[in-house]
Every structure is written in C-alpha cells, then in structure tokens.
C-alpha atoms as a PDB file:
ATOM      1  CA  UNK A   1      24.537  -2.575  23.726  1.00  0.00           C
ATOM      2  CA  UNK A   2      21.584  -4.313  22.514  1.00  0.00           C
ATOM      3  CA  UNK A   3      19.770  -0.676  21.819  1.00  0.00           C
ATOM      4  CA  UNK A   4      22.345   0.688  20.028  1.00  0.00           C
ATOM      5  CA  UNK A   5      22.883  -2.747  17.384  1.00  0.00           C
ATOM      6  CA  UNK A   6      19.035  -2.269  17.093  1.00  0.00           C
ATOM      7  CA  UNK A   7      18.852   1.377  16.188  1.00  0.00           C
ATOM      8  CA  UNK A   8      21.715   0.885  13.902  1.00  0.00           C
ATOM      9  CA  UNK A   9      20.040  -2.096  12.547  1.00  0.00           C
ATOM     10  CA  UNK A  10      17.198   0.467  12.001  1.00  0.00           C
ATOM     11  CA  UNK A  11      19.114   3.117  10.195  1.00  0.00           C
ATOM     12  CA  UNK A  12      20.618   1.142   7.847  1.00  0.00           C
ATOM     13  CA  UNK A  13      17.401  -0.767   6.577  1.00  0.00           C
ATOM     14  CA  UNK A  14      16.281   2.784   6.624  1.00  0.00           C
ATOM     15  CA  UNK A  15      18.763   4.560   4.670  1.00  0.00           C
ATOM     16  CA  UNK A  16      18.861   1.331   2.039  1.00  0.00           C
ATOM     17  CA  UNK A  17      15.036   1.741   1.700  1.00  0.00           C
ATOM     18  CA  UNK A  18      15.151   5.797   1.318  1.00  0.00           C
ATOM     19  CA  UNK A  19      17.608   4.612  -1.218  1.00  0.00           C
ATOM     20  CA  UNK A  20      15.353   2.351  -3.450  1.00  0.00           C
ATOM     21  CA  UNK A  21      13.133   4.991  -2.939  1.00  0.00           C
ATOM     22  CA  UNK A  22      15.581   7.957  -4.737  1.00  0.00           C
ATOM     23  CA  UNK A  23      16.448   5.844  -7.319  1.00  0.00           C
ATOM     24  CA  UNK A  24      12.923   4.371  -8.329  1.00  0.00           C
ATOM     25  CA  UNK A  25      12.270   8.444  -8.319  1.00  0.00           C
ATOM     26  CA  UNK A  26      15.327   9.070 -10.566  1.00  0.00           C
ATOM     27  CA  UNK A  27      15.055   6.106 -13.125  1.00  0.00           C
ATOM     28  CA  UNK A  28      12.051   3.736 -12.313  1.00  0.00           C
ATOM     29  CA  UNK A  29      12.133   0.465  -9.937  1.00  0.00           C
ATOM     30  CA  UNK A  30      12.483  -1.996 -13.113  1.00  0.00           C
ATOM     31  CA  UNK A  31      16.264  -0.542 -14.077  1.00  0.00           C
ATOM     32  CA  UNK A  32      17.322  -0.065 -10.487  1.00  0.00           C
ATOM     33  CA  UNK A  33      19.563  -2.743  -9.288  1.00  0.00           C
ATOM     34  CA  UNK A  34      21.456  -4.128  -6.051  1.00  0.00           C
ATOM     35  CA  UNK A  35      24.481  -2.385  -7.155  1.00  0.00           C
ATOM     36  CA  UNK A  36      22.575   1.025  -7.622  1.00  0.00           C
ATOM     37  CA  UNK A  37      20.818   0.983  -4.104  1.00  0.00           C
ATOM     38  CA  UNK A  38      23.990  -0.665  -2.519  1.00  0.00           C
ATOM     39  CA  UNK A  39      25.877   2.538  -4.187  1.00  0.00           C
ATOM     40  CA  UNK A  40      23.396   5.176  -3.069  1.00  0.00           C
ATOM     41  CA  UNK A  41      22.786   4.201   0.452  1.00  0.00           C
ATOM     42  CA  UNK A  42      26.823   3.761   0.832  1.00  0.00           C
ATOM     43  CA  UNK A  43      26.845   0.294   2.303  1.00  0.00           C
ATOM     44  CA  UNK A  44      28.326  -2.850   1.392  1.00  0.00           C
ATOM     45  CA  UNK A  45      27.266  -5.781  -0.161  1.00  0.00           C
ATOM     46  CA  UNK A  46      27.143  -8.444   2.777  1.00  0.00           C
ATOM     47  CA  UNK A  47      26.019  -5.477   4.967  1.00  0.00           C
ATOM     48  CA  UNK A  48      23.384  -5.106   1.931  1.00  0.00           C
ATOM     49  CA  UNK A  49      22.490  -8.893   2.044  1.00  0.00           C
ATOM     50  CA  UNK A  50      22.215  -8.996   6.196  1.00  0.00           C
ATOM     51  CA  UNK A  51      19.262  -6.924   5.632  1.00  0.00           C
ATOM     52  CA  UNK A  52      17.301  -7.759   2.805  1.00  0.00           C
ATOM     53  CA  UNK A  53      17.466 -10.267   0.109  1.00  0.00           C
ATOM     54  CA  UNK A  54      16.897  -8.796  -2.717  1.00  0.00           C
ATOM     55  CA  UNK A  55      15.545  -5.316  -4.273  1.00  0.00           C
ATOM     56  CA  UNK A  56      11.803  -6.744  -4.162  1.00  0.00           C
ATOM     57  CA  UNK A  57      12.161  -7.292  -0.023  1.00  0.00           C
ATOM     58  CA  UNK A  58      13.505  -3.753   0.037  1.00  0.00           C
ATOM     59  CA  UNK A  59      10.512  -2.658  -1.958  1.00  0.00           C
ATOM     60  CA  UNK A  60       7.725  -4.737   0.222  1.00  0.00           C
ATOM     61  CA  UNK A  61       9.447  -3.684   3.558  1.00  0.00           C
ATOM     62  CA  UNK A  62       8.388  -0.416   2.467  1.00  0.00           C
ATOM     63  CA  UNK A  63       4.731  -1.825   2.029  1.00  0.00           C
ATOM     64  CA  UNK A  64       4.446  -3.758   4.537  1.00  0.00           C
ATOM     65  CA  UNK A  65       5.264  -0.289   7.271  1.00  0.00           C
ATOM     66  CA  UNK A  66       1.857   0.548   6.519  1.00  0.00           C
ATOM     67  CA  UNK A  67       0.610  -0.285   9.818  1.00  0.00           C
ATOM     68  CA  UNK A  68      -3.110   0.798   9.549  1.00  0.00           C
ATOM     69  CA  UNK A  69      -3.521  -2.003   6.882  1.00  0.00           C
ATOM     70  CA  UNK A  70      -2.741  -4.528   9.291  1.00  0.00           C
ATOM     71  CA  UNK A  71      -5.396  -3.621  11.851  1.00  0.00           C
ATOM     72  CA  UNK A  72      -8.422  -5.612  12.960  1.00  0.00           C
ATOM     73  CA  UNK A  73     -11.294  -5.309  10.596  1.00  0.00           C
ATOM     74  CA  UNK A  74     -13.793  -2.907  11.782  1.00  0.00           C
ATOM     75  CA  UNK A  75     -17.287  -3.982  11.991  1.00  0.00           C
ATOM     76  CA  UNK A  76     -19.099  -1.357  13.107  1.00  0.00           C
ATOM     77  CA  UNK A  77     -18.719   2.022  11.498  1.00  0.00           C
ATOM     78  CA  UNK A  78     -18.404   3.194   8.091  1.00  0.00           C
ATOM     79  CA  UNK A  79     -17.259   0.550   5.289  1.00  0.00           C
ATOM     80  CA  UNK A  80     -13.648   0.769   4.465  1.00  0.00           C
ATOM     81  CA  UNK A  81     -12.368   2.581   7.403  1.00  0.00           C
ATOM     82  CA  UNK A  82      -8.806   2.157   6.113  1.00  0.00           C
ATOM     83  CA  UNK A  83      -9.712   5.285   2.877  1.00  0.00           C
ATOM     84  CA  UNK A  84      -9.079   8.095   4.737  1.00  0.00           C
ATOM     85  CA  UNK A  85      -5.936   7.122   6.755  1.00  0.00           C
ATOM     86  CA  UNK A  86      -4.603   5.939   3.639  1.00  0.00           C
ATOM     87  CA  UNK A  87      -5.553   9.214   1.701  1.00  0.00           C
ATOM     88  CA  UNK A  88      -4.048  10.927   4.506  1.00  0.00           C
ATOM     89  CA  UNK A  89      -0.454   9.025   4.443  1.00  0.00           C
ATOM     90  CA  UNK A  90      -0.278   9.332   0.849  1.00  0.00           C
ATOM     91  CA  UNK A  91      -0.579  13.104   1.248  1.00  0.00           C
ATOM     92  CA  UNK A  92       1.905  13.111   4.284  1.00  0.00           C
ATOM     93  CA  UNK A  93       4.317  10.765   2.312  1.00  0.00           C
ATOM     94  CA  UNK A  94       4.044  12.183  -0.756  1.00  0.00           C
ATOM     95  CA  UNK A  95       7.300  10.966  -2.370  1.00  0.00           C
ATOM     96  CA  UNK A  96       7.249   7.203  -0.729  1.00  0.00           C
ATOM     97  CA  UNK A  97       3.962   6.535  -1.781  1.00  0.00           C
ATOM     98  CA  UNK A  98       4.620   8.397  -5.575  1.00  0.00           C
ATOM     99  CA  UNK A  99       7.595   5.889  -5.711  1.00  0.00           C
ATOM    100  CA  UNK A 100       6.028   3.192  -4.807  1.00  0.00           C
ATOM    101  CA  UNK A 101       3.008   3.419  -6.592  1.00  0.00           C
ATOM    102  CA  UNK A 102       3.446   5.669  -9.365  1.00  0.00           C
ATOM    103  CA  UNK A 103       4.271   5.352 -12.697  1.00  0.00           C
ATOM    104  CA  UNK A 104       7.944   4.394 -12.055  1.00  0.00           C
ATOM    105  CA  UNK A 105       6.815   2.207  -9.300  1.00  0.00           C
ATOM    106  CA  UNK A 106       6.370  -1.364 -11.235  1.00  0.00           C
ATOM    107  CA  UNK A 107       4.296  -3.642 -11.355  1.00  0.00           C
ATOM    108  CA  UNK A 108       5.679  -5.818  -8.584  1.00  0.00           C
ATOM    109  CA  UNK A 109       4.588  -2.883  -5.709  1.00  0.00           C
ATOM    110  CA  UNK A 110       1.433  -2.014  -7.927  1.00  0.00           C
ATOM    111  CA  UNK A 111       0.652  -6.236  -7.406  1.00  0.00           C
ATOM    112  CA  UNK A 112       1.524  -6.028  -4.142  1.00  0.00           C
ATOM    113  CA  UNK A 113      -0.564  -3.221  -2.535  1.00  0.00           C
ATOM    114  CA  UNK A 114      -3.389  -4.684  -4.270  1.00  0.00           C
ATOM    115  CA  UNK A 115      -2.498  -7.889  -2.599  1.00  0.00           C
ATOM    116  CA  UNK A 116      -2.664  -6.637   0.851  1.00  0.00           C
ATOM    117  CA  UNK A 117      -5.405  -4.106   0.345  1.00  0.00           C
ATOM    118  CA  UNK A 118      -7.337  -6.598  -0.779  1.00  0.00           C
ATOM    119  CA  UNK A 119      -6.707  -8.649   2.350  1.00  0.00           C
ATOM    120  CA  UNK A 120      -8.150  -5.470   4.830  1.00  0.00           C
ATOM    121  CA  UNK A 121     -11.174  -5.249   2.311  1.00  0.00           C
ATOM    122  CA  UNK A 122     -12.024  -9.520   2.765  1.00  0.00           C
ATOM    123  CA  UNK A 123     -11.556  -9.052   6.379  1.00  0.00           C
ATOM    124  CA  UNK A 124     -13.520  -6.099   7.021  1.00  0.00           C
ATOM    125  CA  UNK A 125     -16.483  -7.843   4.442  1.00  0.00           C
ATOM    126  CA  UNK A 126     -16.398 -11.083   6.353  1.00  0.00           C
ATOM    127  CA  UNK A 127     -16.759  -9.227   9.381  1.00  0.00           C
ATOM    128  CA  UNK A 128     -19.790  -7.573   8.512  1.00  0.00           C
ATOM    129  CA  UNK A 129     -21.544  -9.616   6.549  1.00  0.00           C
ATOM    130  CA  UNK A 130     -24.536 -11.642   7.986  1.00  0.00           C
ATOM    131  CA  UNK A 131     -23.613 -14.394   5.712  1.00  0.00           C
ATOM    132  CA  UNK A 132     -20.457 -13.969   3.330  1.00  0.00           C
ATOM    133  CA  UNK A 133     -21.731 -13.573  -0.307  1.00  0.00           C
ATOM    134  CA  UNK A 134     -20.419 -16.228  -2.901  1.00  0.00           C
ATOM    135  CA  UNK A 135     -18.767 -13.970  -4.751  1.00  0.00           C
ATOM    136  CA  UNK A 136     -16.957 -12.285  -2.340  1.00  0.00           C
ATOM    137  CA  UNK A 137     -13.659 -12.294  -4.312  1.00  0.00           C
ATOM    138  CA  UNK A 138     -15.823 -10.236  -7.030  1.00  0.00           C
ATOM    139  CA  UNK A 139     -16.771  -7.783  -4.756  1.00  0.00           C
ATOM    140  CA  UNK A 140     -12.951  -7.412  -3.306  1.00  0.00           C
ATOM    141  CA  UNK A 141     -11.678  -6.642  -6.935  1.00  0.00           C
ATOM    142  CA  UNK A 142     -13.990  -4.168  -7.229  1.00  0.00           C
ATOM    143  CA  UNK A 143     -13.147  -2.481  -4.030  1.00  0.00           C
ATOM    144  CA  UNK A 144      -9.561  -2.832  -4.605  1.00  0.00           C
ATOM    145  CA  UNK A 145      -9.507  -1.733  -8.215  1.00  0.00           C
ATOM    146  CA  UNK A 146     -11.349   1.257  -7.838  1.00  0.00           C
ATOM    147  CA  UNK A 147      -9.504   2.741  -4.717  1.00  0.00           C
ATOM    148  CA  UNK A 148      -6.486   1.394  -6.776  1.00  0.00           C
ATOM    149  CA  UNK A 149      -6.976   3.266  -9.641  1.00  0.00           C
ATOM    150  CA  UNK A 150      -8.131   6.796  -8.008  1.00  0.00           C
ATOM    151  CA  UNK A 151      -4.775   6.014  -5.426  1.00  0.00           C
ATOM    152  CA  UNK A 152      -2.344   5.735  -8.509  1.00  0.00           C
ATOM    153  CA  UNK A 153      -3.968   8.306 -10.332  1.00  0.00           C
ATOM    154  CA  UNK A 154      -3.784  10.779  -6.985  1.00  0.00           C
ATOM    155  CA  UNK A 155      -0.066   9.656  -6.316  1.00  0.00           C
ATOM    156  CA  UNK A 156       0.792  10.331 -10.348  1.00  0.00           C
ATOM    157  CA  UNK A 157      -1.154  13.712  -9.812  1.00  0.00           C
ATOM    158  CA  UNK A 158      -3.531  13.360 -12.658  1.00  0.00           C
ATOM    159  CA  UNK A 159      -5.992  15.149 -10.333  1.00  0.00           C
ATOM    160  CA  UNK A 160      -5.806  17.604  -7.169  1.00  0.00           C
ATOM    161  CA  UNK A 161      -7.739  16.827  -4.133  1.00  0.00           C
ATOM    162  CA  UNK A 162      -7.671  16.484  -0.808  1.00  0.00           C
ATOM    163  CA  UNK A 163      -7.447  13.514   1.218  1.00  0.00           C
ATOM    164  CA  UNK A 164     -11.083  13.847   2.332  1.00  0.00           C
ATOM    165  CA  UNK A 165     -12.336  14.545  -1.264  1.00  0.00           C
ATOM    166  CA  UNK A 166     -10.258  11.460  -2.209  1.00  0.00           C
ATOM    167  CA  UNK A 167     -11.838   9.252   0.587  1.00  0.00           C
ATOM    168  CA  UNK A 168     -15.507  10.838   0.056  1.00  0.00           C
ATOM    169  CA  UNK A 169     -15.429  10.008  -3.800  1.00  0.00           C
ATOM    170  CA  UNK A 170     -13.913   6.344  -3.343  1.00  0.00           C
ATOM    171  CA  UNK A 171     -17.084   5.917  -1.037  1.00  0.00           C
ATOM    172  CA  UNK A 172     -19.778   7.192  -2.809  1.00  0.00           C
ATOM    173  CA  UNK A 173     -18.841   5.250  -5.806  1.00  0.00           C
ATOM    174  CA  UNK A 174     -18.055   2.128  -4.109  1.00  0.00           C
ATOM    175  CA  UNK A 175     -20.409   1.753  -0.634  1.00  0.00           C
ATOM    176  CA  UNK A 176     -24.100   1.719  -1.721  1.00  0.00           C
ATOM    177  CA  UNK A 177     -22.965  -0.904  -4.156  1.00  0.00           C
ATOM    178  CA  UNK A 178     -21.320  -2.980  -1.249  1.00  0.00           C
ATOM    179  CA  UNK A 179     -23.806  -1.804   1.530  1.00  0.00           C
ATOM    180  CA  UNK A 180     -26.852  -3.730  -1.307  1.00  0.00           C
ATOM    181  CA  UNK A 181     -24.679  -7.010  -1.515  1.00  0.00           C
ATOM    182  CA  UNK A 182     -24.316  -6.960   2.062  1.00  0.00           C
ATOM    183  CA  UNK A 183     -27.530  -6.295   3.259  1.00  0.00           C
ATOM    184  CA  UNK A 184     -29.889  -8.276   0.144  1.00  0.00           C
ATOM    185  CA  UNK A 185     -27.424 -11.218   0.952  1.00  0.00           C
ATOM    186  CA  UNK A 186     -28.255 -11.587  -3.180  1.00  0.00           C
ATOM    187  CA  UNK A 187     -24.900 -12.692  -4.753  1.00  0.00           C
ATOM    188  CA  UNK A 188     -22.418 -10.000  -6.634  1.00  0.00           C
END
C-alpha cells in the first residue's frame, strides 16, 4: 500500500510541477497563480496545499531535482566539474530549464539558481584551495555570473551551441582567472 500512496504522491507533485512549468511557458511565472496551476494540473486545492505551499515551493522543487548540484565538491580534476552536466541537462530538458530560467522565468528562479550554484562553486573553491582567498565571495560572483549569463542566454536561444562548446567557452573565460587566485594565494 505504502508504494502505491508514494508513487501517487509522486505523480501528482509531478503533474502540478509540469503544470507551473506550461503555464510559466504560456504567460510568464510572475502572472501565474495557485488557481492557474491548481486548474491546469486538475487537482484540488487542499490536494494542491498537501503538496506544496505555495507557487514559489512548486518552482524551487523543480530546482532543487537537480541532483548533480548537490554532489560533493570535486577536488581533483578540472575546475567546475558541474559545466558540462549542466550544459548537458539544459539541452536534454530543454523546455524545464527555458521555463525556469528564461525570460518568462522570474526573478525568484533566476535568484535562486544563482543561490545554489553559487553554493557548488564555494564548495568546490574551498576544497581546492591551499588556503581560501579573502575574497572568496568575489570570486563566486564571478563564477556564478558568468555561467549565469551564457546559461540564460543559451536557454533564451540568443546563441546555438552545443553543450560542450557551452562548457568549453564558460572555462576558458573563467578558469585561468580562478586557477591564478588559487594557486598565487594573492587576494581577488
């Protein structure tokens, strides 16, 4: 019994998410409401409200599926190990990842990716660093805001390429910069 409340647990958090997702798609998150995702997943309102709290906890449980952001930081290999994979999903999940993060997204998922992007980019720094720089929170914005920027750009399509060209441009504007800081120990 308990397998079947849990997978229908499952589909219904799924089919109000795919929801948000349609209507952020159709008319941007910022005018969607309760009543509008409530209406287009065809559930009701306390089954709506077992689930989720609001349209923002839809919106982050969406986020927070990305499961290769909340891996251990790497610290051997090349910096910023999470590029590719994420260049990858975007391509794979197209439409998620253009609703989320695209120009109908808002600025609430656009704040929040940053947020926990920027948490994978501290730990993987702190990991490697022989001694953590004193401007490490520097350093993280300008990781963050430059993957940031070619991610909503890519998800927007403003530009084609693949997820490798994506990944190989994001590091060879951002790692010899990082790769100095890390290795001078001189401050950002």
């Amino acid at each position: 019994m308990t397998g079947n409340s849990d997978r229908r647990v499952r589909r219904t958090r799924q089919a109000i998410q795919r929801a948000l997702i349609e209507l952020i798609l159709d008319k941007g998150y910022e005018t969607t409401t309760v009543t509008d995702i409530i209406n287009r997943a065809d559930v009701g309102r306390s089954t709506f409200y077992a689930h989720f709290t609001d349209k923002q906890d839809v919106l982050f449980g969406n986020l927070d599926d990305l499961v290769f952001l909340h891996a251990g930081p790497p610290s051997e290999g090349p910096l910023f190990g999470f590029s590719l994979p994420m260049f990858e999903h975007v391509q794979s999940q197209r439409q998620l990842v253009s609703a989320l993060l695209g120009r109908r997204g808002g600025g609430a998922v656009i704040a929040r990716g940053e947020q926990m992007l920027a948490e994978v980019v501290r730990r993987e720094l702190l990991a490697r660093a022989p001694q953590p720089t004193p401007r490490l929170d520097l350093v993280v914005t300008a990781v963050v805001g430059a993957f940031m920027g070619l991610l909503r750009g890519w998800a927007d399509d403003q530009f084609a390429a693949t997820p490798v060209e994506m990944d190989r441009t994001f590091r060879t504007v951002v790692t010899p910069g990082v790769t100095m800081i890390l290795t001078s120990g001189e401050p950002a």
